[in-house]
C-alpha atoms as a PDB file:
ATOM      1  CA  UNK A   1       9.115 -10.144 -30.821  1.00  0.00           C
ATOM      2  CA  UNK A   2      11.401 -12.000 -28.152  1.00  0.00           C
ATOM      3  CA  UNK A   3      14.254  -9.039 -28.619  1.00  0.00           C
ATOM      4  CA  UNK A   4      10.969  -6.351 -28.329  1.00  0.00           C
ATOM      5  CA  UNK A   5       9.824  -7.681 -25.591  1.00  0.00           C
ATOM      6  CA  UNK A   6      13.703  -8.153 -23.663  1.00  0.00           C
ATOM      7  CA  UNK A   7      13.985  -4.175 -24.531  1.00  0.00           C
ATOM      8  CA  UNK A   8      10.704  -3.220 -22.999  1.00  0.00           C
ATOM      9  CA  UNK A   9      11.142  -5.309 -19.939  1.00  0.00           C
ATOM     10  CA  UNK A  10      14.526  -3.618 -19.770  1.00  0.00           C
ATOM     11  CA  UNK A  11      12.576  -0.141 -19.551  1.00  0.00           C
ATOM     12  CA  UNK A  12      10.287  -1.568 -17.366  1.00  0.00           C
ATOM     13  CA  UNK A  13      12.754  -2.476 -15.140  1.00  0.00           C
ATOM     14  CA  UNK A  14      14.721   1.074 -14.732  1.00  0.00           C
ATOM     15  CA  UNK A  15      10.641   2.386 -14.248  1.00  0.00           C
ATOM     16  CA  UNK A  16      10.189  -0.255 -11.445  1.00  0.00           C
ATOM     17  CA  UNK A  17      14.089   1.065  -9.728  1.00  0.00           C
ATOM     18  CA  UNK A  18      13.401   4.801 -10.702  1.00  0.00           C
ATOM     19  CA  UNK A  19       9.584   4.484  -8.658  1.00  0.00           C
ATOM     20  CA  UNK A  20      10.884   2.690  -5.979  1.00  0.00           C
ATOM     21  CA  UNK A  21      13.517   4.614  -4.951  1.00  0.00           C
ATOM     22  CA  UNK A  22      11.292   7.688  -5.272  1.00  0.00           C
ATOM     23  CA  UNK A  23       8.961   6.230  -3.178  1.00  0.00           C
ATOM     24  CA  UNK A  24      11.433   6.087  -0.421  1.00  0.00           C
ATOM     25  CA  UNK A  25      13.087   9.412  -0.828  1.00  0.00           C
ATOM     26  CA  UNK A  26      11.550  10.981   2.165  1.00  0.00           C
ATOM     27  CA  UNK A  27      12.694   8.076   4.231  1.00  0.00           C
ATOM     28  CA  UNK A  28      16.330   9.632   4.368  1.00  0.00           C
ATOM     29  CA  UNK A  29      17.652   6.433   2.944  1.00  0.00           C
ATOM     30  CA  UNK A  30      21.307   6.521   2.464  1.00  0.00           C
ATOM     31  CA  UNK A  31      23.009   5.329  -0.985  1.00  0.00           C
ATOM     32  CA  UNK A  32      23.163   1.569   0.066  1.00  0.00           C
ATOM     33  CA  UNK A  33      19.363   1.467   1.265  1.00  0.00           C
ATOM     34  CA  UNK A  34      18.613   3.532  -2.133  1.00  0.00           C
ATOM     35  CA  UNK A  35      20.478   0.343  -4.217  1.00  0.00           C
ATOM     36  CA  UNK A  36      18.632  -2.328  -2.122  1.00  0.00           C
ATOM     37  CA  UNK A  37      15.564  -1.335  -1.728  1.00  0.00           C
ATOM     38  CA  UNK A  38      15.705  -0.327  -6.119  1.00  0.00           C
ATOM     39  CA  UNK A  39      17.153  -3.554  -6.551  1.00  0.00           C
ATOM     40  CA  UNK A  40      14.431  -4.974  -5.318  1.00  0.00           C
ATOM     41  CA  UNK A  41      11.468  -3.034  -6.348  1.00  0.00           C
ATOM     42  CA  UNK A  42      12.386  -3.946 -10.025  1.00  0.00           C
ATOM     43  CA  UNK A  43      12.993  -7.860  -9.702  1.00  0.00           C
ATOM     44  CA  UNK A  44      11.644  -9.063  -6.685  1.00  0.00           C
ATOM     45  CA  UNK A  45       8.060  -9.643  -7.976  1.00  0.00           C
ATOM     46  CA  UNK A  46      10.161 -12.232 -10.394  1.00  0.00           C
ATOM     47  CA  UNK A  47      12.079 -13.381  -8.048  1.00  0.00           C
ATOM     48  CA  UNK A  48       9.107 -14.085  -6.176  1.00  0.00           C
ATOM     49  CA  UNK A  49       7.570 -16.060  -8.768  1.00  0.00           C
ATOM     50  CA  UNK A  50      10.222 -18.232  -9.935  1.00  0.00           C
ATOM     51  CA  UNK A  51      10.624 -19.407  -6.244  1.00  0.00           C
ATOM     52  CA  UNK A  52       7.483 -20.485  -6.053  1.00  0.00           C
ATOM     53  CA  UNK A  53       7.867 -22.163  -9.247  1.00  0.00           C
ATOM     54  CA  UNK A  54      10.674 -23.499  -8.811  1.00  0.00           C
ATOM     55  CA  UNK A  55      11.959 -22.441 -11.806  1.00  0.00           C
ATOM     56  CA  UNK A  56      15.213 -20.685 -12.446  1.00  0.00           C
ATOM     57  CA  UNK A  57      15.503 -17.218 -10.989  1.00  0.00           C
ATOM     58  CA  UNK A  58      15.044 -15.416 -14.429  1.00  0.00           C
ATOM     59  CA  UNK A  59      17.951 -12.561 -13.489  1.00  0.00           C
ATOM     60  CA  UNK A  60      20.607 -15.086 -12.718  1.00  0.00           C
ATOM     61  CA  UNK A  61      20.246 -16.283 -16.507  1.00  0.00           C
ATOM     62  CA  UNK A  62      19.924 -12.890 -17.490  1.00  0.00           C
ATOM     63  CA  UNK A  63      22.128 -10.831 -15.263  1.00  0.00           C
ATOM     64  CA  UNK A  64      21.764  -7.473 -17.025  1.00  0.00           C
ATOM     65  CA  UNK A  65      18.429  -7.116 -15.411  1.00  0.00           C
ATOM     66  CA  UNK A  66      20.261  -6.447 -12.010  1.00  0.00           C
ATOM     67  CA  UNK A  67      23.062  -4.277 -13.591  1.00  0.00           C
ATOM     68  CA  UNK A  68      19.882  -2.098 -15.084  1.00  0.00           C
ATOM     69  CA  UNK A  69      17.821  -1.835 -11.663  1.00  0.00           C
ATOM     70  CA  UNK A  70      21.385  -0.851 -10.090  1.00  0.00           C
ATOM     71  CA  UNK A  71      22.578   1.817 -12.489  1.00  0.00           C
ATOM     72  CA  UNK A  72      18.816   3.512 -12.636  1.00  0.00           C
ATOM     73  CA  UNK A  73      18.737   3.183  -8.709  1.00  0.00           C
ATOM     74  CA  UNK A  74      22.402   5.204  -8.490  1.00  0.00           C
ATOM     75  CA  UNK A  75      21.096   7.363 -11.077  1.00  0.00           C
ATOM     76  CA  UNK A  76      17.892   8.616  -9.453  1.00  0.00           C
ATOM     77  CA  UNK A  77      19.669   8.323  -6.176  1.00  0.00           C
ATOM     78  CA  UNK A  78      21.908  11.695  -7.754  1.00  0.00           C
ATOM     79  CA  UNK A  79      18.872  12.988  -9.927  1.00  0.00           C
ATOM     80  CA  UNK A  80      16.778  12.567  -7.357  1.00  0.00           C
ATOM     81  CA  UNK A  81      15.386  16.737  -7.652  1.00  0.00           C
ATOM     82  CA  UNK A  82      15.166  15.946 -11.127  1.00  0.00           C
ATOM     83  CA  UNK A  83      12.665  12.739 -11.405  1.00  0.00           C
ATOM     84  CA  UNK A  84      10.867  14.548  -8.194  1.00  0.00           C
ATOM     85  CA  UNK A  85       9.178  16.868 -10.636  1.00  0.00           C
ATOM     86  CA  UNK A  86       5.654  16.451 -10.949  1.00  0.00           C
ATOM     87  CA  UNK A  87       5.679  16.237 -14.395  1.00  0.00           C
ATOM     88  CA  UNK A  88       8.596  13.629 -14.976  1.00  0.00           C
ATOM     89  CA  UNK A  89       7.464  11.476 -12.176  1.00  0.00           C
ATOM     90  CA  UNK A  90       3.459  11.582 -13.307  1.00  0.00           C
ATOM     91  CA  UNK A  91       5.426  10.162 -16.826  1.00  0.00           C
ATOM     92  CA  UNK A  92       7.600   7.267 -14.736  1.00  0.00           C
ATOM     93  CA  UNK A  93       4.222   6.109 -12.960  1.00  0.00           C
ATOM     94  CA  UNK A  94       3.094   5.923 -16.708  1.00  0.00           C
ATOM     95  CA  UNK A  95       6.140   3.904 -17.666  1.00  0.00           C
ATOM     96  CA  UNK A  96       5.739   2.044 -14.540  1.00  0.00           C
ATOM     97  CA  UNK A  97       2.001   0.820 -15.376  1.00  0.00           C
ATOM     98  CA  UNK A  98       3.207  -0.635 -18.356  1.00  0.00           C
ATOM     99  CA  UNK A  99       5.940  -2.392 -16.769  1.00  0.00           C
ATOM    100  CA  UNK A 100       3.375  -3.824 -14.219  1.00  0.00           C
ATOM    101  CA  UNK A 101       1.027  -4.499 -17.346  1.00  0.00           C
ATOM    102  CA  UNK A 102       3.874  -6.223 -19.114  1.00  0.00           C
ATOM    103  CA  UNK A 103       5.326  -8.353 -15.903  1.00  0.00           C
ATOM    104  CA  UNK A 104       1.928  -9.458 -14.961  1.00  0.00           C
ATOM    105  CA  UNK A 105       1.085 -10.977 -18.046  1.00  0.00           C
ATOM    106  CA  UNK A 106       4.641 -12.260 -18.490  1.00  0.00           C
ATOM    107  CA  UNK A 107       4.160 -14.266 -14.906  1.00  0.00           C
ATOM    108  CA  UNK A 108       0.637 -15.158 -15.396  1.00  0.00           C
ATOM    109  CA  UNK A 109       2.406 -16.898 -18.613  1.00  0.00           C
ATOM    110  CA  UNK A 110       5.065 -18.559 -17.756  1.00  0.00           C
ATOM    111  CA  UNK A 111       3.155 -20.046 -14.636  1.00  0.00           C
ATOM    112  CA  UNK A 112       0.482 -21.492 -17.217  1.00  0.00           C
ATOM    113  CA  UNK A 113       3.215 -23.379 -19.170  1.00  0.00           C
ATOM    114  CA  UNK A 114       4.592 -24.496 -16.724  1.00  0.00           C
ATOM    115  CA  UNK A 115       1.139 -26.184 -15.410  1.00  0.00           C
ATOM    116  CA  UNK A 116       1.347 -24.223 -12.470  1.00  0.00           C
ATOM    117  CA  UNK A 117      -1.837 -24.584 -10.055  1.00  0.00           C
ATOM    118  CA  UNK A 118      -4.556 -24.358 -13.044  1.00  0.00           C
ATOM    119  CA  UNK A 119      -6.342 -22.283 -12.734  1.00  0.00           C
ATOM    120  CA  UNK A 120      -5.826 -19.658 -10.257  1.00  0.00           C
ATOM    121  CA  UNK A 121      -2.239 -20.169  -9.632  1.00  0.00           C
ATOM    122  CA  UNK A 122      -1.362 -18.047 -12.916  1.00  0.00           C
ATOM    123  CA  UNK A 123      -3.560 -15.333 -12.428  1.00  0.00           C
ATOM    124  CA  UNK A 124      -1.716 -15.062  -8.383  1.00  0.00           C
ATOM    125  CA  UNK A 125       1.703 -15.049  -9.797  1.00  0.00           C
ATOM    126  CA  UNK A 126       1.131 -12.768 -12.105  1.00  0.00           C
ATOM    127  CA  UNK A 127      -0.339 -10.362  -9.762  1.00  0.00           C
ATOM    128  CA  UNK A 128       2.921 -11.106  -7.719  1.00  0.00           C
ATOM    129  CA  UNK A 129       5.305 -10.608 -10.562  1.00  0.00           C
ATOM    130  CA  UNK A 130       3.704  -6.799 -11.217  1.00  0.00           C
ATOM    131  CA  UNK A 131       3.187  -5.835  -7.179  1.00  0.00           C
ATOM    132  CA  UNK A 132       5.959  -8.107  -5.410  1.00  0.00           C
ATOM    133  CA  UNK A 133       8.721  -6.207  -5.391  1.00  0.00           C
ATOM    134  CA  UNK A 134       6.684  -2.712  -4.574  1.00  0.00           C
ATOM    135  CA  UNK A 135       5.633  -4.958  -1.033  1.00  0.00           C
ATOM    136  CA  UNK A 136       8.626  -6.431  -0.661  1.00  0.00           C
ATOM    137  CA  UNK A 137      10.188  -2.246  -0.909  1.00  0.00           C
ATOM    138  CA  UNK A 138       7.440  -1.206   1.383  1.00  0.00           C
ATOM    139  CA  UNK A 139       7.775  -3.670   4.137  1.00  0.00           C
ATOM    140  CA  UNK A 140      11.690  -3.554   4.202  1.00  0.00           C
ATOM    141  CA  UNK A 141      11.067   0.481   4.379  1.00  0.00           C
ATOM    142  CA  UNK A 142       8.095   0.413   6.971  1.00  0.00           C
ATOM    143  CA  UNK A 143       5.355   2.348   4.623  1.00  0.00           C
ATOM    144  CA  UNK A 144       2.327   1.492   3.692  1.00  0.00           C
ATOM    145  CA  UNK A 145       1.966  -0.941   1.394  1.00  0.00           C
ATOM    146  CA  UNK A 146       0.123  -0.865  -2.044  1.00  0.00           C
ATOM    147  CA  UNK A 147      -2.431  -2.919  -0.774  1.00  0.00           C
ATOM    148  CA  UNK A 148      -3.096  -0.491   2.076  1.00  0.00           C
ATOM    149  CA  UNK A 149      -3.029   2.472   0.415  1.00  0.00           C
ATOM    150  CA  UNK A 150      -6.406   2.319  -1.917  1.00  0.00           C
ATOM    151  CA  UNK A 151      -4.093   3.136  -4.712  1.00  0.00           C
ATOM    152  CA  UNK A 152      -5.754   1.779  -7.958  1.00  0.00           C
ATOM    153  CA  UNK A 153      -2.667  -0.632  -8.722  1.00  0.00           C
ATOM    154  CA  UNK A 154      -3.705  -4.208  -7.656  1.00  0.00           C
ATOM    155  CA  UNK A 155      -7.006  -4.464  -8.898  1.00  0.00           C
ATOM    156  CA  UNK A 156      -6.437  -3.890 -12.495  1.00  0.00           C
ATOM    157  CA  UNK A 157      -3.426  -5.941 -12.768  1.00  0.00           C
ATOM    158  CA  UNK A 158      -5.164  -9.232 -11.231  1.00  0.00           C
ATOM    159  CA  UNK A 159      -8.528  -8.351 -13.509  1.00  0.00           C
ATOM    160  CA  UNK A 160      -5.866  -8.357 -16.723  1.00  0.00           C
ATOM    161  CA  UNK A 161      -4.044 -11.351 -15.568  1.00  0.00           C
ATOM    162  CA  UNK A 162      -8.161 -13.335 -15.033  1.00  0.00           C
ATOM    163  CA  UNK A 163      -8.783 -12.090 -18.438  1.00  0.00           C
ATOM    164  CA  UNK A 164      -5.305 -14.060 -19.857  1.00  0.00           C
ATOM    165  CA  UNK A 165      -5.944 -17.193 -18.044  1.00  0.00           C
ATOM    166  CA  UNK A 166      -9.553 -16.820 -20.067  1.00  0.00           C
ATOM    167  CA  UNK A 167      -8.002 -16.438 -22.779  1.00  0.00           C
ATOM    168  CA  UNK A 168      -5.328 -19.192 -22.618  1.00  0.00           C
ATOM    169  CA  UNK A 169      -8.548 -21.483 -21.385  1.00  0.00           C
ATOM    170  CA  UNK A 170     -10.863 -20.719 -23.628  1.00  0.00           C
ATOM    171  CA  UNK A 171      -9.137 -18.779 -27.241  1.00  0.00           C
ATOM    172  CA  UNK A 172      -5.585 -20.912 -27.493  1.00  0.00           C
ATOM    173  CA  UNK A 173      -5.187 -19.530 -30.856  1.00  0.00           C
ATOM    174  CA  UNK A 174      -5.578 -15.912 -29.671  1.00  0.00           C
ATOM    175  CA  UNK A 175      -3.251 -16.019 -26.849  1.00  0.00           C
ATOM    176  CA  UNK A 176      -0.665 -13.454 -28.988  1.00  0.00           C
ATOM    177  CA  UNK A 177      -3.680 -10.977 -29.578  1.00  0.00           C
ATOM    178  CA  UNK A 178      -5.287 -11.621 -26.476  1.00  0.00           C
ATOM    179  CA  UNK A 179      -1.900 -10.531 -24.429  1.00  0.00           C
ATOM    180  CA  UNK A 180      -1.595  -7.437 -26.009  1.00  0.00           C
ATOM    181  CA  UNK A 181      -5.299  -6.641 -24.972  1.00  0.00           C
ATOM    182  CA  UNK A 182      -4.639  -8.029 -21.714  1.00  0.00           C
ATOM    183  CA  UNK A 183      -1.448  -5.555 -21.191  1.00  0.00           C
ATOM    184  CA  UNK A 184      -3.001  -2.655 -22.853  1.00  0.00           C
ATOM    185  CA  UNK A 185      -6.217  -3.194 -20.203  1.00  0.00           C
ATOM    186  CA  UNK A 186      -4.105  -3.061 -17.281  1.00  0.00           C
ATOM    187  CA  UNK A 187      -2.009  -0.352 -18.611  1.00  0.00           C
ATOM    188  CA  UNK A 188      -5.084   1.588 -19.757  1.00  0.00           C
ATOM    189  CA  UNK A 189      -6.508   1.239 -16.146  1.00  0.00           C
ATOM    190  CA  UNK A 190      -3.370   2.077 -14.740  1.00  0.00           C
ATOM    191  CA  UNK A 191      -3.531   5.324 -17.145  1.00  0.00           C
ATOM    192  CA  UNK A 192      -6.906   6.182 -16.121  1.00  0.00           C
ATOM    193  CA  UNK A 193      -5.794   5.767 -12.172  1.00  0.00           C
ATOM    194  CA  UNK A 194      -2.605   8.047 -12.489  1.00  0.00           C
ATOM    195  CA  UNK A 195      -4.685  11.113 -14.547  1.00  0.00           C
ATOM    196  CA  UNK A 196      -7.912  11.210 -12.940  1.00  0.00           C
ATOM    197  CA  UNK A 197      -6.191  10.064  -9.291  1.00  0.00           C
ATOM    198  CA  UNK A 198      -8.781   7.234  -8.912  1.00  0.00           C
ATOM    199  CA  UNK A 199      -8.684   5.327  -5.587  1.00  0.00           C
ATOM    200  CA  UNK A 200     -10.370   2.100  -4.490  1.00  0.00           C
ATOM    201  CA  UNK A 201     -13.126   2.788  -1.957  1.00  0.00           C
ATOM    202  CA  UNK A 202     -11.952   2.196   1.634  1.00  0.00           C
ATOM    203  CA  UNK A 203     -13.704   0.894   4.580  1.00  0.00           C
ATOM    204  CA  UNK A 204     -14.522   3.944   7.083  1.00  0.00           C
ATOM    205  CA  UNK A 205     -14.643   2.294  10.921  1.00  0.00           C
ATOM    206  CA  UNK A 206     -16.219   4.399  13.334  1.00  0.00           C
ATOM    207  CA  UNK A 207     -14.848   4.449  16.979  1.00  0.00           C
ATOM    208  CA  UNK A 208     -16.812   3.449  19.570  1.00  0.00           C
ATOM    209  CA  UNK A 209     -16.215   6.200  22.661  1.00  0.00           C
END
């Protein structure tokens, strides 16, 4: 299950670089931008984390997770017209809700054994492990962040990572079923979001004259 999950966070990761760079795309970003601000779309949630942990950064033990973000960054960076079709980037948001499904459970664990902040410290980590880097991209490149945008992102990931820390609480000897529900929730949300375009309610201010 440990060499499962390393291959799916691997394909999370080049989903995290691919998005991210797309994202920017219309920002006339030049080929170094493109590898920075991929770079850190796809690890900078973790990065994030650890540093707030403490604990070691988790791509300096495991370097190949920068080597991936880099190569998928150059590679959309060229195929750019090609992962700009509707249809293949409506599938790399999919692939990208189950890397934020996958990350955010991944944080929200390794905060709670490391008796991080019981019990809302895990569930904020997580969140930051799935959305970090996607802030971090959107401040660096002056857009709108996720938070900002009512996009249907946050919400789901922090109501998957409450249901782990339940289930860690409260079901100890369920924690390996209870993930996958957990991750299929958020991804399933995530789904729903990207195919029926579902946005969170905003707040409409009127102007005084």
């Amino acid at each position: 299950m440990d060499t499962l999950g390393f291959w799916v966070g691997i394909v999370a990761t080049i989903a995290f670089a691919v998005t991210g760079v797309l994202a920017i795309a219309d920002r006339g970003v030049d080929l170094f931008g493109v590898l920075v601000l991929g770079i850190i779309t796809a690890i900078g949630g973790g990065t994030v984390r650890d540093l707030i942990l403490g604990a070691p950064i988790f791509w300096a033990e495991f370097p190949v997770y920068v080597w991936v973000a880099l190569g998928a960054s150059i590679f959309t960076f060229v195929a750019e017209s090609f992962f700009s079709q509707p249809q293949i980037y409506r599938w790399m948001l999919y692939i990208d809700g189950f890397g934020a499904a996958l990350f955010a459970i991944q944080g929200a664990d390794k905060a709670w054994n490391l008796h991080f902040g019981y019990p809302v410290a895990p569930v904020i980590l997580g969140v930051i492990t799935a959305i970090g880097g996607g802030l971090l991209r959107d401040i660096l490149a002056g857009r709108k962040t996720l938070l900002m945008s009512h996009e249907l992102y946050a919400i789901p990931v922090t109501l998957g990572c409450i249901m782990y820390i339940l289930i860690l609480n409260f079901l100890p000897l369920y924690v390996y079923e209870g993930s996958i529900v957990c991750m299929l929730s958020i991804f399933g949300l995530r789904v729903a979001a990207i195919y029926w375009d579902l946005r969170v309610p905003g707040i409409f201010i009127t102007k005084r004259r």
